[in-house]
N, C-alpha and C. Protein backbone atom coordinates (compact mmCIF):
# COMPACT_ATOMS: atom_id res chain seq x y z
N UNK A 1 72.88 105.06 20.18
CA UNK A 1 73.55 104.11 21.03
C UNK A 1 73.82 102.85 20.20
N UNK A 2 74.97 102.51 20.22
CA UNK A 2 75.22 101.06 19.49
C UNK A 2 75.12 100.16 20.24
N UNK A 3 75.09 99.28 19.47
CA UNK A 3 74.86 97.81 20.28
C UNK A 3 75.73 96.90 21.49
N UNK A 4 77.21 97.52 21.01
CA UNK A 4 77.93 97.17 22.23
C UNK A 4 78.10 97.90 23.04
N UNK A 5 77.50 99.27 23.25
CA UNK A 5 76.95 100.49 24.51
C UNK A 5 76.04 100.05 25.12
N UNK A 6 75.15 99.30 24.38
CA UNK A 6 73.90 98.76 24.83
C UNK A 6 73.82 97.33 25.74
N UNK A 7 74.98 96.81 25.29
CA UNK A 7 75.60 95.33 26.06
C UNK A 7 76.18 95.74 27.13
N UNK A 8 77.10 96.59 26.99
CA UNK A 8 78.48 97.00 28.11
C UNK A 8 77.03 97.63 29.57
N UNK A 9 76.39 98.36 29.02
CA UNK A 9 75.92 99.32 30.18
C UNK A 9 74.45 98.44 30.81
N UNK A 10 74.34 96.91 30.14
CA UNK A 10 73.65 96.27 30.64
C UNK A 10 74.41 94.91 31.85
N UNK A 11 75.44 94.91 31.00
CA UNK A 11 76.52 94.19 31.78
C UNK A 11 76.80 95.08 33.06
N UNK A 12 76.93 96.29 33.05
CA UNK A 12 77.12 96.99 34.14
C UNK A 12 75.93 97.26 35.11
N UNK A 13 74.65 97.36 34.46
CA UNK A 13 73.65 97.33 35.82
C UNK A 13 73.43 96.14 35.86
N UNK A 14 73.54 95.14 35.31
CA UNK A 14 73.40 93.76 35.96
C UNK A 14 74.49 93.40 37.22
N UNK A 15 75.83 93.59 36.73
CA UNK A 15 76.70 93.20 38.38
C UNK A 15 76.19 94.50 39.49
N UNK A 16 76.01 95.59 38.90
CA UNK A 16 75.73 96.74 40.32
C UNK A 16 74.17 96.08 41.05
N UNK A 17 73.21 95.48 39.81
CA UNK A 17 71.93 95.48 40.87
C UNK A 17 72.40 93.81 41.48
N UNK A 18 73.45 92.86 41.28
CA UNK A 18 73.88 91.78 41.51
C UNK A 18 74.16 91.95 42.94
N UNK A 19 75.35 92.60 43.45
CA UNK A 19 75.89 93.54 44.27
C UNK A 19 74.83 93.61 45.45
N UNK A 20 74.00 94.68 45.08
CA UNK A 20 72.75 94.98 45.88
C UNK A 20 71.89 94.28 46.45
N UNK A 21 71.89 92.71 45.69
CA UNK A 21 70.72 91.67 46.31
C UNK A 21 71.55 90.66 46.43
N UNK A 22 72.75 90.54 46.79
CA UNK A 22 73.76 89.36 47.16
C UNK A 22 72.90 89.49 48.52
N UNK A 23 73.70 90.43 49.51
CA UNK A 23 73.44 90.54 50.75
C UNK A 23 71.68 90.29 51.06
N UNK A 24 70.39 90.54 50.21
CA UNK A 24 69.66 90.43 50.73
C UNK A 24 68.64 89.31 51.43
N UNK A 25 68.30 89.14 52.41
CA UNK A 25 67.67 87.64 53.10
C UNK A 25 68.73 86.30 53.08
N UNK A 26 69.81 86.82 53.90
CA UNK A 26 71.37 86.16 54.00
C UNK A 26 71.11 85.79 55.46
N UNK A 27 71.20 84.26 56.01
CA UNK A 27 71.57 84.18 56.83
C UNK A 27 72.75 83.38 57.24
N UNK A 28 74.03 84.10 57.75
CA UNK A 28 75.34 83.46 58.17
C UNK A 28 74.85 82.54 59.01
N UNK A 29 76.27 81.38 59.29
CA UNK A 29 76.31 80.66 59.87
C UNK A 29 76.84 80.71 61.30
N UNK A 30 76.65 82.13 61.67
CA UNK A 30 76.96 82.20 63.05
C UNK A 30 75.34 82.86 63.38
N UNK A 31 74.88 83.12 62.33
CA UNK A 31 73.17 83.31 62.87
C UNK A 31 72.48 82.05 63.00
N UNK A 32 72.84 80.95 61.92
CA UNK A 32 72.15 79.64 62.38
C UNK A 32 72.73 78.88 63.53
N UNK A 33 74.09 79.09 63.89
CA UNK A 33 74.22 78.71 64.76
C UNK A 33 75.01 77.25 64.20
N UNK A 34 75.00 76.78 62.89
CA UNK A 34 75.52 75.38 63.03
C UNK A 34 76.77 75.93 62.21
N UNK A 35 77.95 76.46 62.02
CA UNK A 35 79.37 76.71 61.51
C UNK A 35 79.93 75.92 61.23
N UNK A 36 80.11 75.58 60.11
CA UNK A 36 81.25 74.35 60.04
C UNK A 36 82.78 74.53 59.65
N UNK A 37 83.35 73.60 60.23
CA UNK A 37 84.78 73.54 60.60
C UNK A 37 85.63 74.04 59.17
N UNK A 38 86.29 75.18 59.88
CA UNK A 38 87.19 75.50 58.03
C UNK A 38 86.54 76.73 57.41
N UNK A 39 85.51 77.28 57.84
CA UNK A 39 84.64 78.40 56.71
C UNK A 39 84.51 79.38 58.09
N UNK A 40 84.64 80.78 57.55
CA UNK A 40 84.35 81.75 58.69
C UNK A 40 82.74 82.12 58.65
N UNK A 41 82.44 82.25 60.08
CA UNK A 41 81.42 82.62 60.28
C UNK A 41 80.19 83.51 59.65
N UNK A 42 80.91 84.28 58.88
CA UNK A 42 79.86 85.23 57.99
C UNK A 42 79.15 84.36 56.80
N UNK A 43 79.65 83.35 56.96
CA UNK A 43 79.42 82.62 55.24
C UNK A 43 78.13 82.18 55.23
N UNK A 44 77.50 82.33 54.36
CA UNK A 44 76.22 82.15 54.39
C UNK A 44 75.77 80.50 54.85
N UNK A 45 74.25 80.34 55.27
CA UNK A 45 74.34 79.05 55.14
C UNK A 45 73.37 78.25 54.19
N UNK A 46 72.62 79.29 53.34
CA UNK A 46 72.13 78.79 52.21
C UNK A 46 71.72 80.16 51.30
N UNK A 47 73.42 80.35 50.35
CA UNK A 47 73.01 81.56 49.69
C UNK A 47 71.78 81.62 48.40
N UNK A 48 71.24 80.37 48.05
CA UNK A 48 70.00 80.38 46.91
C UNK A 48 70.47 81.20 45.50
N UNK A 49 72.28 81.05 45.16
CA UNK A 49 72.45 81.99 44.03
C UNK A 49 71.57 81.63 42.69
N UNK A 50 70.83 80.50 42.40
CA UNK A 50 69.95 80.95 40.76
C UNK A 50 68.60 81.75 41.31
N UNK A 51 67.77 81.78 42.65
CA UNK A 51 66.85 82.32 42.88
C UNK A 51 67.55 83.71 42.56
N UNK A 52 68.85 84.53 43.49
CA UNK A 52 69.10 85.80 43.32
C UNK A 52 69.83 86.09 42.25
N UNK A 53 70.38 85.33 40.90
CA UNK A 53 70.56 85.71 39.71
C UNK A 53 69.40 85.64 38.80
N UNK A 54 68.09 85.02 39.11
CA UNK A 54 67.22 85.15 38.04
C UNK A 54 66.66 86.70 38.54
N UNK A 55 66.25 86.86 40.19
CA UNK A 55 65.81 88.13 40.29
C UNK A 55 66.77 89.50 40.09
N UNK A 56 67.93 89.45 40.07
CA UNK A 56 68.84 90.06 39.47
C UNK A 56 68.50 90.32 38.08
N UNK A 57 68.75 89.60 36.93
CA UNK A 57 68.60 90.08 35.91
C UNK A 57 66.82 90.12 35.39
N UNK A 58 66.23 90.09 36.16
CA UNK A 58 64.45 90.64 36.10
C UNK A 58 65.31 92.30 36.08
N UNK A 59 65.59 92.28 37.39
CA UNK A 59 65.31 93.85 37.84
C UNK A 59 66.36 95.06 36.59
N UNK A 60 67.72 94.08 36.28
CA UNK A 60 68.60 94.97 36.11
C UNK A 60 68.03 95.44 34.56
N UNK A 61 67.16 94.23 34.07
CA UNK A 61 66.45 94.03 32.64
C UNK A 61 65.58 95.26 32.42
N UNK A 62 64.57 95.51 33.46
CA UNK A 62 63.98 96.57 33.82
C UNK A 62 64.72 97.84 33.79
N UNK A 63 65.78 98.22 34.57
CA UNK A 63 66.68 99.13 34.82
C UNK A 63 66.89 99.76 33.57
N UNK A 64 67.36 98.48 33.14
CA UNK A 64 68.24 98.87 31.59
C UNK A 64 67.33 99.17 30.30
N UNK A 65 66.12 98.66 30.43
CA UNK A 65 64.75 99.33 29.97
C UNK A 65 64.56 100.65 29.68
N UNK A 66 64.60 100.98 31.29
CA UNK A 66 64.37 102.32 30.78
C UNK A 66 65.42 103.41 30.91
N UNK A 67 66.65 102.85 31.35
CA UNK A 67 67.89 103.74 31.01
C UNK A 67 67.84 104.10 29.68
N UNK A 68 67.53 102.85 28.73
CA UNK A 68 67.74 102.96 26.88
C UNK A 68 67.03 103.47 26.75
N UNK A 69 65.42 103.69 27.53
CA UNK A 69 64.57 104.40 26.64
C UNK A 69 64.78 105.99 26.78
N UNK A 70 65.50 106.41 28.16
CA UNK A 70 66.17 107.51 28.14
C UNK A 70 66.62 108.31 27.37
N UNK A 71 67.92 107.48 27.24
CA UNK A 71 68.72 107.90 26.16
C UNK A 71 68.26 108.14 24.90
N UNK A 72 67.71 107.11 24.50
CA UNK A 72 67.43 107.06 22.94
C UNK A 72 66.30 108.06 22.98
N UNK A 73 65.41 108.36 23.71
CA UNK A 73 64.46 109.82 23.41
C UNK A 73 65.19 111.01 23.45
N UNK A 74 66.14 110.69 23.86
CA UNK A 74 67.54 112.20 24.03
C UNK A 74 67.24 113.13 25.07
N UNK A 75 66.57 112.39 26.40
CA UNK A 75 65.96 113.30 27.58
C UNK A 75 67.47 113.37 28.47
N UNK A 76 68.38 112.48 28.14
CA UNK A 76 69.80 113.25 28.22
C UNK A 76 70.56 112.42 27.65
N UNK A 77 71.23 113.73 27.48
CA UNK A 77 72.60 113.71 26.45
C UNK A 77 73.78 113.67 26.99
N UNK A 78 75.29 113.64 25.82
CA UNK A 78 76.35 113.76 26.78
C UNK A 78 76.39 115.75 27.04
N UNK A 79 75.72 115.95 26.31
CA UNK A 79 75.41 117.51 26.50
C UNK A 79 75.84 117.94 27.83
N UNK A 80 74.46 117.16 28.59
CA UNK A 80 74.14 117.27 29.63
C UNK A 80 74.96 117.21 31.09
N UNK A 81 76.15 116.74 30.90
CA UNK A 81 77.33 116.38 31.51
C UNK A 81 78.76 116.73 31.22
N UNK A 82 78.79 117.88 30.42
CA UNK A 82 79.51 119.06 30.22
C UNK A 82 79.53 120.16 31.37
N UNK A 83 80.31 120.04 32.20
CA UNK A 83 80.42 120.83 33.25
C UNK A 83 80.98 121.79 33.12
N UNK A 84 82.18 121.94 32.14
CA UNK A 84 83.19 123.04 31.93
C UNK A 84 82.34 124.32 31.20
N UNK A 85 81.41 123.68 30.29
CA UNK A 85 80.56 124.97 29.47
C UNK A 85 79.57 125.48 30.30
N UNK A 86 78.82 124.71 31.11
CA UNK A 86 77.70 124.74 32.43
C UNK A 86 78.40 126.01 33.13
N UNK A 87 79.40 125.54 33.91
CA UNK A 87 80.18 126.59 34.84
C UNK A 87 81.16 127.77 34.61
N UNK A 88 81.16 128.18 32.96
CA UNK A 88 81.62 128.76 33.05
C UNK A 88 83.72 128.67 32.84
N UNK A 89 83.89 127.39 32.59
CA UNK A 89 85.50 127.25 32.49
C UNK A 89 85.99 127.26 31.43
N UNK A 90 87.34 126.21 31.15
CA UNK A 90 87.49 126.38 29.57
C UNK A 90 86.43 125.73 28.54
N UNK A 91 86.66 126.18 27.61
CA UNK A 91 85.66 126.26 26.59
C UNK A 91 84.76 126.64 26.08
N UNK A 92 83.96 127.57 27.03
CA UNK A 92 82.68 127.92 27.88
C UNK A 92 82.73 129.42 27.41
């Protein structure tokens, strides 16, 4: 794995686990009840984004931990995701 495989696919579980903990412990402003004039109701009313970007990249850090250590032990390959030789199609 090179180093910019190693960037790109950390960049990528960082926005997917980003994604995943936007929404979590969100309360809109039609749940608090105080809405202010001009913003629709779903909008949060105190989203805390450096609390859920530091726990974001904890987790995705982790993720990506042991995705690499995956790979790099070769417990899978692109082998492994060869469907055409698996099933029997062309090439196979």
């Amino acid at each position: 794995m090179s180093i910019f495989s190693a960037i790109a696919l950390l960049a990528v579980i960082w926005f997917m686990t980003l994604f995943v903990i936007l929404p979590l412990n969100l309360t809109t402003q039609d749940e608090a009840g105080s809405r202010v004039r001009g913003t629709m109701g779903s909008s949060p009313v105190e989203p805390r984004l450096k609390r859920k970007f530091i726990l974001t990249s904890i987790v995705a850090l982790v993720l990506w931990l042991v995705i690499v250590g995956v790979i790099l032990k070769g417990w899978i390959t692109v082998d492994d995701f060869d469907l055409f030789r698996r099933f029997g199609g062309p090439g196979g």
